[in-house]
PDB file of N, CA and C in Angstrom:
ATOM      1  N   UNK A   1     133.448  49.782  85.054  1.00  0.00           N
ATOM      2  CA  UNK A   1     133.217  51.029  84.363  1.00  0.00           C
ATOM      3  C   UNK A   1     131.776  51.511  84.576  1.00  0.00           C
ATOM      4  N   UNK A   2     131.152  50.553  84.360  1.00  0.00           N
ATOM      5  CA  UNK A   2     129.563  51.020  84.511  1.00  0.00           C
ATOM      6  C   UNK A   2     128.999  51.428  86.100  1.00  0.00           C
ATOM      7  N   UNK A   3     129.236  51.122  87.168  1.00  0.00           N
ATOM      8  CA  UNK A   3     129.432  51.421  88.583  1.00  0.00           C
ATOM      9  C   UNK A   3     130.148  53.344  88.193  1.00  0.00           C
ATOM     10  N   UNK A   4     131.615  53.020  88.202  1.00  0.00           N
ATOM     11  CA  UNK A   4     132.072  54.521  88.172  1.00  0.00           C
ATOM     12  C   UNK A   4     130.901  55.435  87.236  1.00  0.00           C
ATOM     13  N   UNK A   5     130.480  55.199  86.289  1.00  0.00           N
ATOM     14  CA  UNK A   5     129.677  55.806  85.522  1.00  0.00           C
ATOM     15  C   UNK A   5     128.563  55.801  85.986  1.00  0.00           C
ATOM     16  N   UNK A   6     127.997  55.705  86.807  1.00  0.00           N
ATOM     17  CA  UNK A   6     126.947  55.772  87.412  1.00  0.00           C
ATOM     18  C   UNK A   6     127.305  56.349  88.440  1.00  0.00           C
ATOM     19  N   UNK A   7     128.099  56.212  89.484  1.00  0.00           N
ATOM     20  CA  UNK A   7     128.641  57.074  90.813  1.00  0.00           C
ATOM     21  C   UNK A   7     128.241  58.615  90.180  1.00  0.00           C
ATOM     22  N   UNK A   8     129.146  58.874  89.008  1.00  0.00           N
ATOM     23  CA  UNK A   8     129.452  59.862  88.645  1.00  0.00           C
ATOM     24  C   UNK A   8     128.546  60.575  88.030  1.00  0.00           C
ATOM     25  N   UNK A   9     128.144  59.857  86.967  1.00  0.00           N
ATOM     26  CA  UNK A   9     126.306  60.373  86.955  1.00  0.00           C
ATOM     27  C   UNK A   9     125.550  60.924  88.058  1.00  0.00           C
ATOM     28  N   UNK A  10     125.653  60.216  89.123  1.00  0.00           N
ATOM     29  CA  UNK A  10     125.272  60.954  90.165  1.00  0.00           C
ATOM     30  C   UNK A  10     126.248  61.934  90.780  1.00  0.00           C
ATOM     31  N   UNK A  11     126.875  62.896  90.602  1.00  0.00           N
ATOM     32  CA  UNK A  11     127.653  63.833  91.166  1.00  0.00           C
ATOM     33  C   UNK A  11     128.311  62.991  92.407  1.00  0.00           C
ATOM     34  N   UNK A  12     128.708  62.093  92.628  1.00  0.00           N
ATOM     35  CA  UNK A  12     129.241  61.197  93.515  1.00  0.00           C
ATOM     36  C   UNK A  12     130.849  61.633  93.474  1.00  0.00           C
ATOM     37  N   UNK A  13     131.647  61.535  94.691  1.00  0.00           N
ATOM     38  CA  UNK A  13     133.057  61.491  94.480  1.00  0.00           C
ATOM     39  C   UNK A  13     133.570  59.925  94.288  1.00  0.00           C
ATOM     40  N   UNK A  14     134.173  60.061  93.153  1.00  0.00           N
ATOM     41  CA  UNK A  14     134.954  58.381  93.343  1.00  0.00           C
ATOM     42  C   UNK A  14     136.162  58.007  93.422  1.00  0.00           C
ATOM     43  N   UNK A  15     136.467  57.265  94.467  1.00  0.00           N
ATOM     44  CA  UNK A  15     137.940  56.837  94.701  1.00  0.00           C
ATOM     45  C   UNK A  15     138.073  55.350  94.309  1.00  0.00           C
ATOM     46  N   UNK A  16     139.392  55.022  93.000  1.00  0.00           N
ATOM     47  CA  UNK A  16     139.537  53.698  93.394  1.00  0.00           C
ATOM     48  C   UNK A  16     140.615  53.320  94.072  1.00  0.00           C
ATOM     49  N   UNK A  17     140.362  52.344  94.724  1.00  0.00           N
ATOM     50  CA  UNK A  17     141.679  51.957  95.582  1.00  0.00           C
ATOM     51  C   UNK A  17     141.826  50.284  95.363  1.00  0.00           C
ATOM     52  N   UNK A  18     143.078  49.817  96.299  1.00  0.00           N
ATOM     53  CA  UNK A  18     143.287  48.292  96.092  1.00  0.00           C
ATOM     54  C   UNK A  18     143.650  48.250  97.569  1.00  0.00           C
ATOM     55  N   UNK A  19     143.408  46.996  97.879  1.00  0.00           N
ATOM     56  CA  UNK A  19     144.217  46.176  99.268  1.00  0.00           C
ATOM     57  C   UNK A  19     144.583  46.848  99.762  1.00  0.00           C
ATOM     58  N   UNK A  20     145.877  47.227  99.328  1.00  0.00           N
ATOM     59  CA  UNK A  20     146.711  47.926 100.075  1.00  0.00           C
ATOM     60  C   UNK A  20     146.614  49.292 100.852  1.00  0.00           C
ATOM     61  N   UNK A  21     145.810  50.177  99.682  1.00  0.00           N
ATOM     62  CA  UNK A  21     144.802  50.741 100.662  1.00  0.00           C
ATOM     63  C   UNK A  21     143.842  51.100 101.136  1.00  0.00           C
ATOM     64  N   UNK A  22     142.949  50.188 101.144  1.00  0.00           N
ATOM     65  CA  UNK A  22     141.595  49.366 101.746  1.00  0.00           C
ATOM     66  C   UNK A  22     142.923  49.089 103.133  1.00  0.00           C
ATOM     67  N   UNK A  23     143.600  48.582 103.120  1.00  0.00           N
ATOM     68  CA  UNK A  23     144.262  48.112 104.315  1.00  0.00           C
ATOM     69  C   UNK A  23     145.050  49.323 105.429  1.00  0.00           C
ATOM     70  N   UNK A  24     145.723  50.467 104.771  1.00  0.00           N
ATOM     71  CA  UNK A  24     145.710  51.558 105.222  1.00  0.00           C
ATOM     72  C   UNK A  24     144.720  52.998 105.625  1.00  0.00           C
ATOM     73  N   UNK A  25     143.641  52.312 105.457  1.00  0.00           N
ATOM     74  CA  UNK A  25     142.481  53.207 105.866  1.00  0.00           C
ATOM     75  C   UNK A  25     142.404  54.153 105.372  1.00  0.00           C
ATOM     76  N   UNK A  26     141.867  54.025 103.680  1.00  0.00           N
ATOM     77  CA  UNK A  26     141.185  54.512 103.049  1.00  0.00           C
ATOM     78  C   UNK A  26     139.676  54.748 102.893  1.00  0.00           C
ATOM     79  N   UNK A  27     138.742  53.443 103.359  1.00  0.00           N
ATOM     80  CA  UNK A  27     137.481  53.404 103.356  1.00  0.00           C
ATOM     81  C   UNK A  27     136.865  54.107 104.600  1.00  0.00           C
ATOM     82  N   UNK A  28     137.701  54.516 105.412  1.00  0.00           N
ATOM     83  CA  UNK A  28     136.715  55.252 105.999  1.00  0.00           C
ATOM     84  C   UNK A  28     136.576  56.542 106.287  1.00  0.00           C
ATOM     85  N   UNK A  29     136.692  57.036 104.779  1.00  0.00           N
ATOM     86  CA  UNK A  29     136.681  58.566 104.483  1.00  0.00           C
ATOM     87  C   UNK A  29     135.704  58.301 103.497  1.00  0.00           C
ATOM     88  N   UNK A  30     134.970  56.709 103.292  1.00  0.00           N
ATOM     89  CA  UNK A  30     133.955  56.461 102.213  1.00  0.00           C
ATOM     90  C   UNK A  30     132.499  56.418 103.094  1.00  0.00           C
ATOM     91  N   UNK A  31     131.273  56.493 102.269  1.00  0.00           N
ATOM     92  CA  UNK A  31     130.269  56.121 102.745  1.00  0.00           C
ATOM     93  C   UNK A  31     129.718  55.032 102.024  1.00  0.00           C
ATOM     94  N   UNK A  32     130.046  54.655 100.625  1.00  0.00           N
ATOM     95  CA  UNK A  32     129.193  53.730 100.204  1.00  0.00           C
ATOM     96  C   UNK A  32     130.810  52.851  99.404  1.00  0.00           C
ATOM     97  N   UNK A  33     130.852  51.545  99.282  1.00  0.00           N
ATOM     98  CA  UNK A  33     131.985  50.619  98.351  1.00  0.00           C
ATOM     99  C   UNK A  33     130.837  49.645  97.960  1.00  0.00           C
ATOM    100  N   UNK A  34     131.437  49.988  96.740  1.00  0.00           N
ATOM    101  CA  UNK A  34     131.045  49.125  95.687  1.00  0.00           C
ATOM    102  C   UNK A  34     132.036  48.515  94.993  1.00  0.00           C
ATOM    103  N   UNK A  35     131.887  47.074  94.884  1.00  0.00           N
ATOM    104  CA  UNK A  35     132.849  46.019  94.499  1.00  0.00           C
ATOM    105  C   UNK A  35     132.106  45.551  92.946  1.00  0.00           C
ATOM    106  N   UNK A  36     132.402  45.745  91.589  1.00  0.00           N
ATOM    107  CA  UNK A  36     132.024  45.400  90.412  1.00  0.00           C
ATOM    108  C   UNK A  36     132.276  43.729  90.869  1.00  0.00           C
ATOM    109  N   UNK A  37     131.735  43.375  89.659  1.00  0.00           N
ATOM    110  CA  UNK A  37     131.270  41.816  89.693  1.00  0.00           C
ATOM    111  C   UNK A  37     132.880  41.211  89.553  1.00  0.00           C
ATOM    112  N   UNK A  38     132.985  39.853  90.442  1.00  0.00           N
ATOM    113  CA  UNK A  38     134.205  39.312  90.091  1.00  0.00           C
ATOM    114  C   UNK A  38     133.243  37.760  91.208  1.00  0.00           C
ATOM    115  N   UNK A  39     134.474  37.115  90.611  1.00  0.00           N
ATOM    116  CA  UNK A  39     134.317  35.643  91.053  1.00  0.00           C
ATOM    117  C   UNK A  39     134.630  35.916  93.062  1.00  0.00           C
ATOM    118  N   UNK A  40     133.392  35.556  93.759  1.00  0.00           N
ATOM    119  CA  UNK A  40     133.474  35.954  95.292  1.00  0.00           C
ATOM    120  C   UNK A  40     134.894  35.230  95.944  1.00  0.00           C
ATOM    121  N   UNK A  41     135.356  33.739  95.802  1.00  0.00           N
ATOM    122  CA  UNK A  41     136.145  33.552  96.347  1.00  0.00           C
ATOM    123  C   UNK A  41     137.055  34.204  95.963  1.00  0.00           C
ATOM    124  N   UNK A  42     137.850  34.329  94.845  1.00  0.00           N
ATOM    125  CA  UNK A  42     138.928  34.976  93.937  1.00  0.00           C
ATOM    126  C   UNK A  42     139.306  36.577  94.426  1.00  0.00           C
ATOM    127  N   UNK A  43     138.106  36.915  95.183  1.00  0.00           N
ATOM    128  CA  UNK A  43     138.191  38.528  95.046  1.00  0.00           C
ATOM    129  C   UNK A  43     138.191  38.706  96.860  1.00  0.00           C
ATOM    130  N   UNK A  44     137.533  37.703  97.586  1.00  0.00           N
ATOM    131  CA  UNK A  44     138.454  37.563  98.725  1.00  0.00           C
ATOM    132  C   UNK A  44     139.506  37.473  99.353  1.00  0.00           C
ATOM    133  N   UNK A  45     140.156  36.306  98.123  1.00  0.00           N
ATOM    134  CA  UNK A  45     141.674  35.982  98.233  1.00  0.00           C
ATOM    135  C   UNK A  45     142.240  37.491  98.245  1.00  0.00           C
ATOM    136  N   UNK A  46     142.101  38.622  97.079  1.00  0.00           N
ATOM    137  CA  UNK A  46     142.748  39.437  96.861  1.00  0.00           C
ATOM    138  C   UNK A  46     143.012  40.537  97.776  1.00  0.00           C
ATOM    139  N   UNK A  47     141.099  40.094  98.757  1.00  0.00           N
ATOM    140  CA  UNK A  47     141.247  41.517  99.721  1.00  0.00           C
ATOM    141  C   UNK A  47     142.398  41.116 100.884  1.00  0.00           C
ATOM    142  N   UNK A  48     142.456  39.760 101.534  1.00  0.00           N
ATOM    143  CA  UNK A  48     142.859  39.240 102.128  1.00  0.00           C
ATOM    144  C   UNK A  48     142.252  39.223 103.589  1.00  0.00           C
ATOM    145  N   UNK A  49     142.189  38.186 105.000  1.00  0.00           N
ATOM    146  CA  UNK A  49     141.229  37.900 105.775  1.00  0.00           C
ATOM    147  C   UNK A  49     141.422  39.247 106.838  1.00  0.00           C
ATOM    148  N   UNK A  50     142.765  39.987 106.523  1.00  0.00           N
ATOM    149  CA  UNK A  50     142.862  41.165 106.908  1.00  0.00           C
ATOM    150  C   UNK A  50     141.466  42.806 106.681  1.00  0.00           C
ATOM    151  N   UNK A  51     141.701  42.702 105.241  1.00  0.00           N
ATOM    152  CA  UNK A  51     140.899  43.281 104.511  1.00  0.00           C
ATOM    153  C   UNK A  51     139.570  43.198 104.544  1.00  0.00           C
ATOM    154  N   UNK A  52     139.148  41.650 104.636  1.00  0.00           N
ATOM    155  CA  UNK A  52     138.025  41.658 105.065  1.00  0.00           C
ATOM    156  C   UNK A  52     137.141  41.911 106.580  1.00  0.00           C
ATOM    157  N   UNK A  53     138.226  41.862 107.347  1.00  0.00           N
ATOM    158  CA  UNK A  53     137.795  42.435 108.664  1.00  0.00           C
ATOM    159  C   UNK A  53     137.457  43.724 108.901  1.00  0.00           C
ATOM    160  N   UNK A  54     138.488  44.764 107.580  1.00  0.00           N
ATOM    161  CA  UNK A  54     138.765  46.076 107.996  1.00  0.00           C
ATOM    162  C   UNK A  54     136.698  46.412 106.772  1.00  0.00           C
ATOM    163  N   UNK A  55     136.470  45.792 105.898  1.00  0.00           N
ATOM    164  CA  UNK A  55     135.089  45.846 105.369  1.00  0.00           C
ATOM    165  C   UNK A  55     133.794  46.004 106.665  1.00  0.00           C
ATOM    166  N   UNK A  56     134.070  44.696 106.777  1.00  0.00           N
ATOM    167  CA  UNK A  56     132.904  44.453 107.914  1.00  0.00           C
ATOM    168  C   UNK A  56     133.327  45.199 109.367  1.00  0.00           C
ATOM    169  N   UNK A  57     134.240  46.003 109.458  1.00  0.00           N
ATOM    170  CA  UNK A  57     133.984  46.790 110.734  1.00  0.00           C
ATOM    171  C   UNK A  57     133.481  48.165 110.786  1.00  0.00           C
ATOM    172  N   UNK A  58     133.675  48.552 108.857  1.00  0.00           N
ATOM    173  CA  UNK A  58     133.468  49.946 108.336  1.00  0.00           C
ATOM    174  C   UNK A  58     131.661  49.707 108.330  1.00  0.00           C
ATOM    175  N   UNK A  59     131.402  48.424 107.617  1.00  0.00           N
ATOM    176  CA  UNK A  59     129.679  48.338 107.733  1.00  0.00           C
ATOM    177  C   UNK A  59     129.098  48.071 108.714  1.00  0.00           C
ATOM    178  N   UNK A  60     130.052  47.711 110.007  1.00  0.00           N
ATOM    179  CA  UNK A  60     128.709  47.657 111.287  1.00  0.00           C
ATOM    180  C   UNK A  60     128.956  48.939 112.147  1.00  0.00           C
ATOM    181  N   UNK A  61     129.555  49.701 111.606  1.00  0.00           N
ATOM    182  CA  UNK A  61     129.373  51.222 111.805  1.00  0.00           C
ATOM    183  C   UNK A  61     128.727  52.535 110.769  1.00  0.00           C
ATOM    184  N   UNK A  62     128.052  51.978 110.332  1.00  0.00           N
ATOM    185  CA  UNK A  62     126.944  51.984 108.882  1.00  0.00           C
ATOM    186  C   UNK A  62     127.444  52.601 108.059  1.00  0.00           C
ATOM    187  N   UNK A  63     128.735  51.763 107.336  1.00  0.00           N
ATOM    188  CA  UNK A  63     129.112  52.267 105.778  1.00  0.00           C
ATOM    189  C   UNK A  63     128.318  50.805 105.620  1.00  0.00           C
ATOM    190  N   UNK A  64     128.107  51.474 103.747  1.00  0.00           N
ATOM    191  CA  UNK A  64     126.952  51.070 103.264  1.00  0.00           C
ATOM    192  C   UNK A  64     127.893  49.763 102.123  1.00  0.00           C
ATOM    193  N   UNK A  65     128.028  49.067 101.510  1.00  0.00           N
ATOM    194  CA  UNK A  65     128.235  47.760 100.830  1.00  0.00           C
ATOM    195  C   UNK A  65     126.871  47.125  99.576  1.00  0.00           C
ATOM    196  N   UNK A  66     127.905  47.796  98.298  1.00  0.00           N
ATOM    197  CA  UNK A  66     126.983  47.371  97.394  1.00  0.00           C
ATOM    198  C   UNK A  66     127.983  46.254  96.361  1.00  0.00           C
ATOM    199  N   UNK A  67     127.543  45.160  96.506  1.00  0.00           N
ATOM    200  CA  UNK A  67     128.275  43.804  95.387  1.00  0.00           C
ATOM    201  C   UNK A  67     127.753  43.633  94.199  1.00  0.00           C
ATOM    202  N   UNK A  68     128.059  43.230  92.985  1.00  0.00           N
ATOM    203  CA  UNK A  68     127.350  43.068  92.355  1.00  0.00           C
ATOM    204  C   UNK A  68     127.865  41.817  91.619  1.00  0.00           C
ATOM    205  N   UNK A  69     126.881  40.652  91.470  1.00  0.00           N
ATOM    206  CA  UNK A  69     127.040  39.413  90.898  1.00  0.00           C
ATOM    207  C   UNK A  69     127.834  38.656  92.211  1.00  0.00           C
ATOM    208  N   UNK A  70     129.229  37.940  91.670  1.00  0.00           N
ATOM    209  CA  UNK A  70     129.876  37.269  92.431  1.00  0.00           C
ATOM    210  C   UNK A  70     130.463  38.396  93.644  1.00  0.00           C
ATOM    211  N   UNK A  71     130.538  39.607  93.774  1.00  0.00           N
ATOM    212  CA  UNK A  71     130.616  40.266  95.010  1.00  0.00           C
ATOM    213  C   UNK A  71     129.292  40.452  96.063  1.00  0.00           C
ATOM    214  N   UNK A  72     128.253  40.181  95.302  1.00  0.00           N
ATOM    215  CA  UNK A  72     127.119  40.589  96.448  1.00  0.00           C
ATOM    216  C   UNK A  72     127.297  39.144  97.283  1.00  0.00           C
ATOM    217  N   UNK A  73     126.998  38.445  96.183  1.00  0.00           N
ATOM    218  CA  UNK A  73     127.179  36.403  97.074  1.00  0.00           C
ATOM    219  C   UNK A  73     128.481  36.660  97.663  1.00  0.00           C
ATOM    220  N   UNK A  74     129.543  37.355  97.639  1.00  0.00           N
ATOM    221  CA  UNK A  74     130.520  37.220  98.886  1.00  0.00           C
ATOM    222  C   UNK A  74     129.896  38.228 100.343  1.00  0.00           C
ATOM    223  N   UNK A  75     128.882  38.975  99.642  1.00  0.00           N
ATOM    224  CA  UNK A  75     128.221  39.480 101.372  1.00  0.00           C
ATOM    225  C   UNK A  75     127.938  38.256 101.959  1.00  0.00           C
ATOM    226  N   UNK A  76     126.980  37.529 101.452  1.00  0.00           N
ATOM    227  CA  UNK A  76     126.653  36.174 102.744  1.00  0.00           C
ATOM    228  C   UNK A  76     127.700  35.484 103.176  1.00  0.00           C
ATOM    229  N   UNK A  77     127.036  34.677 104.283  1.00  0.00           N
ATOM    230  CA  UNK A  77     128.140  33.752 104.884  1.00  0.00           C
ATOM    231  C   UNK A  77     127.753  32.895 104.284  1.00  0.00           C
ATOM    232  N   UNK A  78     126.698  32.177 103.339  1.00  0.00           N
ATOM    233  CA  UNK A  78     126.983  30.725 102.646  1.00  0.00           C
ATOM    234  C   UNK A  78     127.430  31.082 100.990  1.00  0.00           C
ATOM    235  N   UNK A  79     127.760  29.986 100.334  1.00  0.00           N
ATOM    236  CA  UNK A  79     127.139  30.201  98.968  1.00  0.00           C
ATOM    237  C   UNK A  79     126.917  28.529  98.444  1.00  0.00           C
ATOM    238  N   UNK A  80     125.841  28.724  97.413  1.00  0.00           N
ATOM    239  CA  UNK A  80     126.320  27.428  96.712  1.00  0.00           C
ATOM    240  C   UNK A  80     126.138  27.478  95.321  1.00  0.00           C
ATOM    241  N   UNK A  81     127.710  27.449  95.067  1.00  0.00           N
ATOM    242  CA  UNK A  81     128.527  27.514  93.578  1.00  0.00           C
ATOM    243  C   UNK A  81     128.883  25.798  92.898  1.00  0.00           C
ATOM    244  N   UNK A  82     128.198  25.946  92.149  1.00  0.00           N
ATOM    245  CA  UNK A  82     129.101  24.671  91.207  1.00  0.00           C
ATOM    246  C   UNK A  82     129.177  23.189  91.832  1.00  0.00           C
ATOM    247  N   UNK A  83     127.522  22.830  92.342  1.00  0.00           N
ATOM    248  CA  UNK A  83     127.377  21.726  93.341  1.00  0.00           C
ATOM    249  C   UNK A  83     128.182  21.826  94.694  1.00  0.00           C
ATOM    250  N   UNK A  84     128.829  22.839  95.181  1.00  0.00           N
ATOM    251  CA  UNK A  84     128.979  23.080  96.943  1.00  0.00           C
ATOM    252  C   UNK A  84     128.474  23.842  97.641  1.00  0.00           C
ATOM    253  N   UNK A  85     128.816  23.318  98.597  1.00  0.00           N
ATOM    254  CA  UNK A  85     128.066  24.587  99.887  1.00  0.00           C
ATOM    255  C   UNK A  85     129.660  24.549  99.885  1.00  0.00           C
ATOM    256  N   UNK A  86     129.408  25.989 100.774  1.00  0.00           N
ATOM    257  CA  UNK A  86     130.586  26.814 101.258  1.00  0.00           C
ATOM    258  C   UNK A  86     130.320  28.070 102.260  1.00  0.00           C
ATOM    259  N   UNK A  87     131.583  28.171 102.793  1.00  0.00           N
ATOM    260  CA  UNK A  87     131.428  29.135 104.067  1.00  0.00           C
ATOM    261  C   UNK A  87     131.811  30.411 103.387  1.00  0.00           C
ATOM    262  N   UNK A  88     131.759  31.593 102.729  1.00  0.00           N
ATOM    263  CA  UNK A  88     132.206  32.826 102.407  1.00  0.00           C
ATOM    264  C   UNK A  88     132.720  34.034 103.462  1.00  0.00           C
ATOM    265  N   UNK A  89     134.008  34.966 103.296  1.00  0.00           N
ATOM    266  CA  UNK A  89     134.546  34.965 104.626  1.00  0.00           C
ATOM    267  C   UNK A  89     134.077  36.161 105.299  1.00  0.00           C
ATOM    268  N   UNK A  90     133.485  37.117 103.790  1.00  0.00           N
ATOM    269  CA  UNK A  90     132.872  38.503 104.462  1.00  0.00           C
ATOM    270  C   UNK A  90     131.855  38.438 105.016  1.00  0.00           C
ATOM    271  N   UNK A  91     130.639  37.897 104.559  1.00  0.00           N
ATOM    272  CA  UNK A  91     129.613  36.995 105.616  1.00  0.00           C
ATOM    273  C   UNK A  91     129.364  38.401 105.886  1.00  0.00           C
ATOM    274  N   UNK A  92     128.567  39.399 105.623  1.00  0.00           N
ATOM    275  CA  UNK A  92     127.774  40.560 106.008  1.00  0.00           C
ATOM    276  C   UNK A  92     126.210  40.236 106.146  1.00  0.00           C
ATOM    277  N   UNK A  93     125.843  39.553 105.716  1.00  0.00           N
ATOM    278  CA  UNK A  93     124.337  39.082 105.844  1.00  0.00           C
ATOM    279  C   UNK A  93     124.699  37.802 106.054  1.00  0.00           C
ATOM    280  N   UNK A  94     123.182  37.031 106.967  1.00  0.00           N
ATOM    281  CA  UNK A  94     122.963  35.534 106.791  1.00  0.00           C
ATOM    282  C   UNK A  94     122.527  34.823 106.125  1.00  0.00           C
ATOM    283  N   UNK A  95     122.459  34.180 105.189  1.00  0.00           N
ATOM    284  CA  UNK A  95     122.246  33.301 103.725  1.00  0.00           C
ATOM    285  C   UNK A  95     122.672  33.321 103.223  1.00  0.00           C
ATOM    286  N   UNK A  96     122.436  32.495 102.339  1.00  0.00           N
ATOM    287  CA  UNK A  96     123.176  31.339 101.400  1.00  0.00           C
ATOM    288  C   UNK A  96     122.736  32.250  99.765  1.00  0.00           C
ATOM    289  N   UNK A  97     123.700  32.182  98.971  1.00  0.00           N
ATOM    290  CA  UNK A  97     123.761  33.022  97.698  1.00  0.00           C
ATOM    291  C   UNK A  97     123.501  31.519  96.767  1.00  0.00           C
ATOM    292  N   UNK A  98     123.105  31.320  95.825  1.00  0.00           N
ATOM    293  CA  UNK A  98     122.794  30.479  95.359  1.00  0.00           C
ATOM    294  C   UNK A  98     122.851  30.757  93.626  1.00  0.00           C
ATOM    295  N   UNK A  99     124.034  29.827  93.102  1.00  0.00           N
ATOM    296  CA  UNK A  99     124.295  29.871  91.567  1.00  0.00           C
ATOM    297  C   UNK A  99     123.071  29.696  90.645  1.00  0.00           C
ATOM    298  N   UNK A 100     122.490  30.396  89.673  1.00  0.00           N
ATOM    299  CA  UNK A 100     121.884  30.774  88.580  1.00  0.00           C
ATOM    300  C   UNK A 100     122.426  30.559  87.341  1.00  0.00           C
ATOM    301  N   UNK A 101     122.101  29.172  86.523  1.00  0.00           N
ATOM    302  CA  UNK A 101     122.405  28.699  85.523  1.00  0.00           C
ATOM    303  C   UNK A 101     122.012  29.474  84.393  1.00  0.00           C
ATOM    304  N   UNK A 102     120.922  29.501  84.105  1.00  0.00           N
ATOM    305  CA  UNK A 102     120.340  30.375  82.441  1.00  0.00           C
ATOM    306  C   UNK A 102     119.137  31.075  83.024  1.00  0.00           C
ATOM    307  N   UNK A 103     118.734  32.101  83.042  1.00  0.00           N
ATOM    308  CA  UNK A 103     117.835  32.950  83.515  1.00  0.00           C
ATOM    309  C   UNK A 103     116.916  33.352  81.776  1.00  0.00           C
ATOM    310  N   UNK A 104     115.737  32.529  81.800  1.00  0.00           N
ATOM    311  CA  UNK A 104     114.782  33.049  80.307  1.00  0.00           C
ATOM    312  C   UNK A 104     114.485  34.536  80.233  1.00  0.00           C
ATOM    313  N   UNK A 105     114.463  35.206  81.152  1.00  0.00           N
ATOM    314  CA  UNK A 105     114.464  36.743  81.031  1.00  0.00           C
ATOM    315  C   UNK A 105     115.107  37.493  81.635  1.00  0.00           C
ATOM    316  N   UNK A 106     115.713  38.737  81.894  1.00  0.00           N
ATOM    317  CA  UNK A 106     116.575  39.380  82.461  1.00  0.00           C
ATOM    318  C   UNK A 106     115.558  39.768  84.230  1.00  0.00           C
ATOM    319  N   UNK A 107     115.799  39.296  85.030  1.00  0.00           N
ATOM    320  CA  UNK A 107     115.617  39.500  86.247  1.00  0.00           C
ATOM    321  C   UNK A 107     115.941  41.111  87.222  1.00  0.00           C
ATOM    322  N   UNK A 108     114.960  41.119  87.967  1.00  0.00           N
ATOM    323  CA  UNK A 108     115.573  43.410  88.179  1.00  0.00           C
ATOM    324  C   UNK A 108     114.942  42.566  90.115  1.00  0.00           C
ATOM    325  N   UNK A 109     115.703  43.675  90.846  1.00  0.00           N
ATOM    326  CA  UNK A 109     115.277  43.416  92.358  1.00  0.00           C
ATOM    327  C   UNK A 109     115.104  44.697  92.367  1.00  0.00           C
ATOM    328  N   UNK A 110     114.586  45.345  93.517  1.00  0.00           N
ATOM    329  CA  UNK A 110     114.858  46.753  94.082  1.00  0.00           C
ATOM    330  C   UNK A 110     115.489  46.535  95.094  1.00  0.00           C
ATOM    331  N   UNK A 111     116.381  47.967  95.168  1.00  0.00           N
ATOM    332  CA  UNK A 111     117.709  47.488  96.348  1.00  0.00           C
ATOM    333  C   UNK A 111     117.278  49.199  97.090  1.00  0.00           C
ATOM    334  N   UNK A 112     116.898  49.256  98.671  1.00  0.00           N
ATOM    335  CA  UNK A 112     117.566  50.225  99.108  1.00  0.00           C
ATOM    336  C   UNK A 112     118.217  50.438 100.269  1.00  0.00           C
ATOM    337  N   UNK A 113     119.354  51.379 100.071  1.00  0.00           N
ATOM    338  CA  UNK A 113     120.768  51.748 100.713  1.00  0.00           C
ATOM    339  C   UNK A 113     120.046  52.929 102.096  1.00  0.00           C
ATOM    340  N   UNK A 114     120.599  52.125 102.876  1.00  0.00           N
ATOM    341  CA  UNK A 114     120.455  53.484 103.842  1.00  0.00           C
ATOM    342  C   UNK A 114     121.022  54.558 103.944  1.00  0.00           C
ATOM    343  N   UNK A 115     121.320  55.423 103.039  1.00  0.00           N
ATOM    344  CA  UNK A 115     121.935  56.819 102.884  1.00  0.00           C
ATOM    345  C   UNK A 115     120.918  57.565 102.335  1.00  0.00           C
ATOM    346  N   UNK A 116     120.781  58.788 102.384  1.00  0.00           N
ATOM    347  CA  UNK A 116     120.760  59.913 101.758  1.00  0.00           C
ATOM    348  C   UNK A 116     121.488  60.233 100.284  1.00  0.00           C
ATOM    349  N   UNK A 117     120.975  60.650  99.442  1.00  0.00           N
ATOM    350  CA  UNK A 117     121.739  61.052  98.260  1.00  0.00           C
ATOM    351  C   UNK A 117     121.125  61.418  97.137  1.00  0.00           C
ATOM    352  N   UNK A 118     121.615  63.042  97.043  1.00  0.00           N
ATOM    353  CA  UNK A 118     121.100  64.144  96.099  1.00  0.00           C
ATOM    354  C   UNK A 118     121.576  63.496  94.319  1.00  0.00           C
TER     355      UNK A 118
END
């Protein structure tokens, strides 16, 4: 909710879609996907290794990929969750995402997107 509400805040158009069509070529009438927070393996399973091919072919033709929480750690190709290493399958960047137990203060990064936007 908070993603759409913010798209939209920004005069943004928003489409949601699922798999199915993420898999019929929907995303590439998109410029920016954003995946709300979900558990990275869990939300792989859902796109399927299909789905995830049709991601990473839309971003190395510069659509843009914003994750947040357990979707950004599915951009890398490593992670390490819950004492493992692991291979992650969207693997859009190189490194390793690394689990965060209790954080004493709320933590902020700056993120910027290579687009344009009024």
């Amino acid at each position: 909710q908070a993603l759409y509400n913010m798209f939209t805040w920004m005069n943004a158009s928003v489409f949601i879609f699922n798999t199915t069509d993420l898999l019929n070529g929907c995303l590439w009438a998109c410029e920016i996907l954003a995946i709300p927070e979900g558990l990275g393996p869990f939300t792989e399973q859902k796109l399927t290794d299909e789905g995830l091919q049709v991601i990473r072919e839309w971003v190395a033709v510069g659509g843009s990929y914003i994750g947040v929480r357990g979707s950004a750690a599915m951009a890398m190709n490593g992670s390490y969750f819950e004492g493992l290493t692991t291979t992650v399958g969207l693997a859009l960047v190189t490194g390793t995402s690394y689990q965060v137990e209790q954080l004493d203060s709320p933590q902020m990064t700056n993120v910027s997107i290579n687009r344009d936007s009024t």
